[in-house]
N, C-alpha and C. Protein backbone atom coordinates (compact mmCIF):
# COMPACT_ATOMS: atom_id res chain seq x y z
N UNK A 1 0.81 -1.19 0.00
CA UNK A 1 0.00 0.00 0.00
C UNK A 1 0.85 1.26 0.00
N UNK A 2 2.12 1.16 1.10
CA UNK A 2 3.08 2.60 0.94
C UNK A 2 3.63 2.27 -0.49
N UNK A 3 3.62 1.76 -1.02
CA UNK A 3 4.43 1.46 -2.31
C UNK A 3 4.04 1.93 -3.16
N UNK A 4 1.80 2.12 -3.18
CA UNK A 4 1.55 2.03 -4.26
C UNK A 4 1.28 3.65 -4.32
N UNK A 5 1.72 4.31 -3.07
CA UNK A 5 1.30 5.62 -3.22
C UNK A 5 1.86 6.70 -3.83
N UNK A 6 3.20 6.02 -4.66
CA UNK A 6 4.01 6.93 -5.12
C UNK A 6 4.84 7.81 -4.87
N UNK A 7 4.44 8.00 -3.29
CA UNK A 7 4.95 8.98 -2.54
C UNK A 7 6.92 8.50 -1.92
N UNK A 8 7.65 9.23 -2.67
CA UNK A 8 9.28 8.90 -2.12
C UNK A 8 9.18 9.55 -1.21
N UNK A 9 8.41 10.44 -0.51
CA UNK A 9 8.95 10.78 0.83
C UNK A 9 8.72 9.38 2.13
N UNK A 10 7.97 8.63 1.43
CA UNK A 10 8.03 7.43 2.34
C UNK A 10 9.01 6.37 2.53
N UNK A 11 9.91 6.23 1.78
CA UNK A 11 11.06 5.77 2.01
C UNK A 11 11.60 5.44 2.79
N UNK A 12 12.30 6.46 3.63
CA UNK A 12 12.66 6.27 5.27
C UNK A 12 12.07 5.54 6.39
N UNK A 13 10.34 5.81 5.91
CA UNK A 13 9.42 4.93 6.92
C UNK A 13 9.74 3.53 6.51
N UNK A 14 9.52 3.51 5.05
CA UNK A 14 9.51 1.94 4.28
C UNK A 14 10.84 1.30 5.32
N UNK A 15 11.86 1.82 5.15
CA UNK A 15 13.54 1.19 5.14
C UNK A 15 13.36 0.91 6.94
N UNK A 16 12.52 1.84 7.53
CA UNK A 16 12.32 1.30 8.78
C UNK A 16 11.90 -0.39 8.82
N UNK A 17 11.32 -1.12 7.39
CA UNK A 17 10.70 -2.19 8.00
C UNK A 17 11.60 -3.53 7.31
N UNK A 18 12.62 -3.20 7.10
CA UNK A 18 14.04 -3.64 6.65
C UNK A 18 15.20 -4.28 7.80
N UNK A 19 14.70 -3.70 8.77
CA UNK A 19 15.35 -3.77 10.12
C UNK A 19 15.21 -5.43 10.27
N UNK A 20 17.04 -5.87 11.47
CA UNK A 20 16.78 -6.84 11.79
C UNK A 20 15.66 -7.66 12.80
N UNK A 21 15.37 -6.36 13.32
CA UNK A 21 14.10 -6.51 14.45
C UNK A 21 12.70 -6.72 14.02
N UNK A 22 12.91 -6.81 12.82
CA UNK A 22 11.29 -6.84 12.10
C UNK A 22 10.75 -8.45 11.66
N UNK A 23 9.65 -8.63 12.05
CA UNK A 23 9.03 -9.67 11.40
C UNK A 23 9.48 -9.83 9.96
N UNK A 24 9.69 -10.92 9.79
CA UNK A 24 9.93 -11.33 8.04
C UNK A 24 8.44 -10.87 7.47
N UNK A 25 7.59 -11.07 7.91
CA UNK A 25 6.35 -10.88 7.16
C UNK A 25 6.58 -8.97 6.73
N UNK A 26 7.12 -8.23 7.89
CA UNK A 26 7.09 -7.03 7.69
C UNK A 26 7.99 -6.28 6.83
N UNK A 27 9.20 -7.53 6.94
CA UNK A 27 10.63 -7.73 5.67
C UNK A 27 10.12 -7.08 4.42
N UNK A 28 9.26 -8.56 3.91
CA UNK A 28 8.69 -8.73 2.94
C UNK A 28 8.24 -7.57 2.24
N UNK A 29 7.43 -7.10 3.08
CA UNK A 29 6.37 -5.88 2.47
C UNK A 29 6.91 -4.74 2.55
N UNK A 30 7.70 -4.42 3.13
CA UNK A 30 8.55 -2.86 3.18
C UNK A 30 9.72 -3.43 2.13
N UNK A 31 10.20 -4.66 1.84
CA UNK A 31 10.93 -4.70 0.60
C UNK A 31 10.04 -4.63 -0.44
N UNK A 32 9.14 -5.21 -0.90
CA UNK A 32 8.12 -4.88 -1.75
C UNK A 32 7.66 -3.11 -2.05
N UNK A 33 7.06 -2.55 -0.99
CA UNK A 33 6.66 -1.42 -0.87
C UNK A 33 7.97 -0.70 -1.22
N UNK A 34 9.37 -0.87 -1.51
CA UNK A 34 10.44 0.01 -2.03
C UNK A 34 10.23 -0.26 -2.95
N UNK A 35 10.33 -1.44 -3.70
CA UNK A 35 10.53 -1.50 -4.92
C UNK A 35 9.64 -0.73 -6.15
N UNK A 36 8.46 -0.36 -5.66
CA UNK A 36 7.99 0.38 -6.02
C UNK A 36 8.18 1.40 -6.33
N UNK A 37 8.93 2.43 -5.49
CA UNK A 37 9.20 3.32 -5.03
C UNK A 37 10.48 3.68 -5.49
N UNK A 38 11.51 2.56 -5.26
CA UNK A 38 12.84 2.73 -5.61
C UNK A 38 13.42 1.42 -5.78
N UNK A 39 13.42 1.35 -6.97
CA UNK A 39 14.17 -0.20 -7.70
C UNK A 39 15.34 0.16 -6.88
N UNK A 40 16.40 0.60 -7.44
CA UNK A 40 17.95 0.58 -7.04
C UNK A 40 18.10 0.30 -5.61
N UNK A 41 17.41 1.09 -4.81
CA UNK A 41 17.63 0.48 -3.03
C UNK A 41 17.08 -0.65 -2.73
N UNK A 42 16.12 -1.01 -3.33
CA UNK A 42 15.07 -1.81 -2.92
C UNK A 42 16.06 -3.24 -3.28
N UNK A 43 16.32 -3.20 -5.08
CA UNK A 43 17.53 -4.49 -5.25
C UNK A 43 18.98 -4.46 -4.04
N UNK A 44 19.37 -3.30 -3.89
CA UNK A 44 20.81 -3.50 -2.58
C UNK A 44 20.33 -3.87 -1.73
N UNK A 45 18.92 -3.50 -1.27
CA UNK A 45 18.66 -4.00 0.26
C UNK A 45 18.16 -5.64 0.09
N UNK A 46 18.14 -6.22 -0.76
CA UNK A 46 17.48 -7.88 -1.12
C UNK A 46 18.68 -8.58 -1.14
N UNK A 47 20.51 -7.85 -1.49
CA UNK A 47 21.21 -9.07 -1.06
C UNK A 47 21.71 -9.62 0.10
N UNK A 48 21.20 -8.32 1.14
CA UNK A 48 21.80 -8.59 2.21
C UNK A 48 20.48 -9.64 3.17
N UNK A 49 19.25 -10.00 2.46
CA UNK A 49 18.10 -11.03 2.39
C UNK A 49 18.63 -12.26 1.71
N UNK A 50 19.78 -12.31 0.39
CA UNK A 50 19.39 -13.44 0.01
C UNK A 50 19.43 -14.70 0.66
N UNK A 51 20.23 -14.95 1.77
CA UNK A 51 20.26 -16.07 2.49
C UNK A 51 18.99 -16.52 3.22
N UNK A 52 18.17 -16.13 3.38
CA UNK A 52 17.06 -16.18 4.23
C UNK A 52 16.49 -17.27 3.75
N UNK A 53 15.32 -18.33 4.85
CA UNK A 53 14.20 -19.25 4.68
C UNK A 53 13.52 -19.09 5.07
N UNK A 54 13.10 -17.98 5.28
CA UNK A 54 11.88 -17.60 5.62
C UNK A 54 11.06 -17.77 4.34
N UNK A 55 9.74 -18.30 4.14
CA UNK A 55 8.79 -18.25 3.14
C UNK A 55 8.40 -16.91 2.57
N UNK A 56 8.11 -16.09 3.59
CA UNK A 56 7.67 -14.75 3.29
C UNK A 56 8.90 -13.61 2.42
N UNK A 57 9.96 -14.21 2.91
CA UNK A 57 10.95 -13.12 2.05
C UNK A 57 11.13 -14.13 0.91
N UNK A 58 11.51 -15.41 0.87
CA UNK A 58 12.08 -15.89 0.00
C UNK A 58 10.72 -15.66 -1.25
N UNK A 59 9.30 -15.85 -1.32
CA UNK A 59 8.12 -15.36 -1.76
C UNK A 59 8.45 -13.88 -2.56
N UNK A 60 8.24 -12.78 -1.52
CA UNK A 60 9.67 -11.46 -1.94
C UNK A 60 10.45 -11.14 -2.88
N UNK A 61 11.13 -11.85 -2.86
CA UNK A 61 12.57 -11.94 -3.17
C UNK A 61 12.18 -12.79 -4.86
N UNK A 62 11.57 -13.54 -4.64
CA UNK A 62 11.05 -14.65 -5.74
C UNK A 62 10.09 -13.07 -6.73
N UNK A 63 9.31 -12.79 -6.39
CA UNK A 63 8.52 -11.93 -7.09
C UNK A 63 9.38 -10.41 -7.67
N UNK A 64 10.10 -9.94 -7.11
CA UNK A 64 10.91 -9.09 -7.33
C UNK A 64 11.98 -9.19 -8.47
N UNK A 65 12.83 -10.20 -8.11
CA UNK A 65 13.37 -10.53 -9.15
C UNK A 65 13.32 -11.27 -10.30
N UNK A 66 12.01 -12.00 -10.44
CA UNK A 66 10.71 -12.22 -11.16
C UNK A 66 10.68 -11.39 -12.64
N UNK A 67 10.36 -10.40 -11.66
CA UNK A 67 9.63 -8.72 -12.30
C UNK A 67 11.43 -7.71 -12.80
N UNK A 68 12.40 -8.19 -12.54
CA UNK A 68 13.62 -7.99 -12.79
C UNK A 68 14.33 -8.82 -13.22
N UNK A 69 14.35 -9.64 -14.56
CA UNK A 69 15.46 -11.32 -14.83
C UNK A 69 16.45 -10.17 -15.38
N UNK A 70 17.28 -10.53 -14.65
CA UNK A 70 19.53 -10.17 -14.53
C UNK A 70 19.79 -11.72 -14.34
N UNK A 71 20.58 -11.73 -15.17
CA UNK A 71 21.59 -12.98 -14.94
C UNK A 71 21.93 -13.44 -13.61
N UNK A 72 22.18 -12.58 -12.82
CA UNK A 72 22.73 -12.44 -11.39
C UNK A 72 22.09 -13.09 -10.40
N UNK A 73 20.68 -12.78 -11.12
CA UNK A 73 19.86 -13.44 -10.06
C UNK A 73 19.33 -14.94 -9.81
N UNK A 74 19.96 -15.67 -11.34
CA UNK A 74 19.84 -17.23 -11.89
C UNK A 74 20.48 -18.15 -10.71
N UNK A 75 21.33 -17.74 -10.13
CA UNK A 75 21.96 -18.56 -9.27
C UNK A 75 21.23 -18.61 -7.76
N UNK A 76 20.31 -17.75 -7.42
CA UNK A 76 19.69 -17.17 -6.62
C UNK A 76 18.59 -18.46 -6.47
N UNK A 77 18.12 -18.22 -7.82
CA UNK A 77 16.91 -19.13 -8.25
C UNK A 77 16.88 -20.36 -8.23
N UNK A 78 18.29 -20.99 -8.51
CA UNK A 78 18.89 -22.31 -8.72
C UNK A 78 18.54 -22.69 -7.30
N UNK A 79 19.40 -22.27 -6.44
CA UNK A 79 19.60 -22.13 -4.91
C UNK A 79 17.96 -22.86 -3.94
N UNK A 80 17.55 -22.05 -4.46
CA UNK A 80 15.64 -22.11 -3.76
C UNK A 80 15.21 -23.10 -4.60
N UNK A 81 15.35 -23.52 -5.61
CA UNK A 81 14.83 -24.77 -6.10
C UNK A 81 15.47 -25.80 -5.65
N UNK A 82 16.62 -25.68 -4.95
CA UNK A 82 17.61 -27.06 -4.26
C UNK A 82 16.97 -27.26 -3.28
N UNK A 83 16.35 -25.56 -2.22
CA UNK A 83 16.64 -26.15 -1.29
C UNK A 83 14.93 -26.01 -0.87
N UNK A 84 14.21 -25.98 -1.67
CA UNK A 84 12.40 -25.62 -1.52
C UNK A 84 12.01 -26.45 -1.18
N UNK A 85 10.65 -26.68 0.10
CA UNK A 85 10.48 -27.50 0.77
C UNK A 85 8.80 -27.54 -0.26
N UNK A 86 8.04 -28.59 0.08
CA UNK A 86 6.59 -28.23 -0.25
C UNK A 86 5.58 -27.05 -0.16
N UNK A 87 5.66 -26.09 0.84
CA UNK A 87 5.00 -25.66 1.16
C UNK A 87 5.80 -24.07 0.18
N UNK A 88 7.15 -23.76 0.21
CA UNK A 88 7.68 -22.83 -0.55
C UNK A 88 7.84 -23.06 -1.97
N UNK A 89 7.26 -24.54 -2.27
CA UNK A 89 6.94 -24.44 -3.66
C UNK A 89 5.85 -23.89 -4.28
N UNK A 90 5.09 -24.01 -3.40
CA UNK A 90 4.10 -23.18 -3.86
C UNK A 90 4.03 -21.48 -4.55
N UNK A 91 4.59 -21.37 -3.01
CA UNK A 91 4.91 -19.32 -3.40
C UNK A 91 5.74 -18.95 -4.63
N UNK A 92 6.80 -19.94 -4.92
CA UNK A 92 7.92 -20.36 -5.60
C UNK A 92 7.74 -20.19 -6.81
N UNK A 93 6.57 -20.86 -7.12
CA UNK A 93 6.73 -21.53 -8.35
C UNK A 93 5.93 -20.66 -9.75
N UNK A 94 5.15 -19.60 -9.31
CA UNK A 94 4.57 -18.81 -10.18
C UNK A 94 5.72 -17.33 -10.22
N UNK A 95 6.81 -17.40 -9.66
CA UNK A 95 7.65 -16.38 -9.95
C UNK A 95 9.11 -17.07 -10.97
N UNK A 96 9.15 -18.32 -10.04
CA UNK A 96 9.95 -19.19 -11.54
C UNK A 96 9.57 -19.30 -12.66
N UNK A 97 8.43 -19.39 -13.14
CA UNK A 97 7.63 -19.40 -14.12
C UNK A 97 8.15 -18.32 -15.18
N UNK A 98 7.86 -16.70 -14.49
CA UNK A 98 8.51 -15.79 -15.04
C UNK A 98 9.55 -15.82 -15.75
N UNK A 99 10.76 -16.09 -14.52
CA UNK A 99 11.98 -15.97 -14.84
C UNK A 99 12.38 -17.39 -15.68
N UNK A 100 12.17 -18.19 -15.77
CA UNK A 100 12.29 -18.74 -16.94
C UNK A 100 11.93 -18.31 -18.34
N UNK A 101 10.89 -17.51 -18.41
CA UNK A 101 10.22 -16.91 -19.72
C UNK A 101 11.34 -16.04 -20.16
N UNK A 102 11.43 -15.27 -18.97
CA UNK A 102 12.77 -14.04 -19.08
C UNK A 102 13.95 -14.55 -19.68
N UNK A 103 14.64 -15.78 -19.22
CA UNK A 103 15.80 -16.57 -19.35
C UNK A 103 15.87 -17.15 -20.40
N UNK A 104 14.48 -17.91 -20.82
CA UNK A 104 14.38 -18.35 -23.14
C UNK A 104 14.21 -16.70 -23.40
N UNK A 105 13.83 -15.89 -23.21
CA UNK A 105 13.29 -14.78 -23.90
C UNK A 105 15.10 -14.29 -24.13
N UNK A 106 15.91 -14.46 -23.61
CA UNK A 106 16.80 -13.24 -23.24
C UNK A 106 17.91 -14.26 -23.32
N UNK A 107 18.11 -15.36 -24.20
CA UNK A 107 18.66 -16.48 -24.26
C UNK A 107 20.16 -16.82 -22.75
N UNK A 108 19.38 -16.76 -22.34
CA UNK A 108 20.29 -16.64 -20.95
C UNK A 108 20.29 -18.39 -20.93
N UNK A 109 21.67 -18.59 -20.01
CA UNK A 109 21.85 -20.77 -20.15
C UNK A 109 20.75 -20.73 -18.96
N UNK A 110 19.75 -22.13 -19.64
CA UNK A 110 18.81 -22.95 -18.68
C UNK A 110 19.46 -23.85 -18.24
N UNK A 111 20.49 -24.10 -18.42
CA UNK A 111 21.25 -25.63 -18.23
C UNK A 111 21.28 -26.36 -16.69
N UNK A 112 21.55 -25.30 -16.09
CA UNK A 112 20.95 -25.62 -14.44
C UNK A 112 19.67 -25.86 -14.30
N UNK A 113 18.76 -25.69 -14.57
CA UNK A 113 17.12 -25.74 -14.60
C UNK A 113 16.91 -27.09 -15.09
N UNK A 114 17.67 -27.78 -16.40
CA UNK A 114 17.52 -28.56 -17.03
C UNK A 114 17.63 -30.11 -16.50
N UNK A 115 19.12 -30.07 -15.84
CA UNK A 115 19.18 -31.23 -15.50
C UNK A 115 19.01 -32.08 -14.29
N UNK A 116 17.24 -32.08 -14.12
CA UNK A 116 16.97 -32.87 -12.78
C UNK A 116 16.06 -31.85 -11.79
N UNK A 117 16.01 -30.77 -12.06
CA UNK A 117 15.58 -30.12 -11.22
C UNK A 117 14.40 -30.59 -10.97
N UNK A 118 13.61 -29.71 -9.78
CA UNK A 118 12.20 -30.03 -9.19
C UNK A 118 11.14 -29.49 -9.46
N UNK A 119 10.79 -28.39 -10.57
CA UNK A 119 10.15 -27.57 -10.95
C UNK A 119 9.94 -27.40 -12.37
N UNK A 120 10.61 -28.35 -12.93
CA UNK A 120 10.61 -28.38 -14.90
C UNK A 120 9.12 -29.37 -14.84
């Protein structure tokens, strides 16, 4: 909702919900609600997330860079399909979707995707 308001003076509030003290659920959505707002911070502040298992960021994180296919982020993707349990396949699996489209579209190597994975 702060995201969709256009408003950059919200920023500072957003980056408040970035904090290590914050619910992942609250992660999530104040990373979301930047990206809106501000691609460039919003991608710096997601690598210092990428390790996370939390469902709710990794969900996040999955949709974001989704909506952004960089090469960079293929290995990212690889990663969460190794290590995706049932229940994060779910959230998972309609943002892989994307980035695969992105990855034939943009002839980027599937070759990791290809052999064996859990989601082809």
């Amino acid at each position: 909702m702060l995201g969709e308001s256009e408003n950059k003076d919200l920023i500072p509030l957003i980056t408040t919900g970035l904090k290590d003290d914050q619910a992942y659920s609250v992660v999530g959505a104040a990373l979301s609600a930047l990206m809106q707002l501000d691609e460039a911070a919003a991608l710096d502040a997601s690598r210092a997330l990428e390790n996370a298992t939390s469902p709710a960021l990794i969900s996040a994180l999955s949709r974001m860079y989704s909506n952004n296919p960089r090469p960079e982020f293929q290995s990212w993707f690889v990663k969460q399909t190794e290590n995706a349990d049932f229940m994060n396949a779910f959230l998972f699996e309609s943002s892989t979707r994307n980035i695969w489209l992105a990855w034939a579209t943009t002839s980027l190597s599937l070759k990791a995707w290809i052999n064996g994975k859990r989601f082809l």
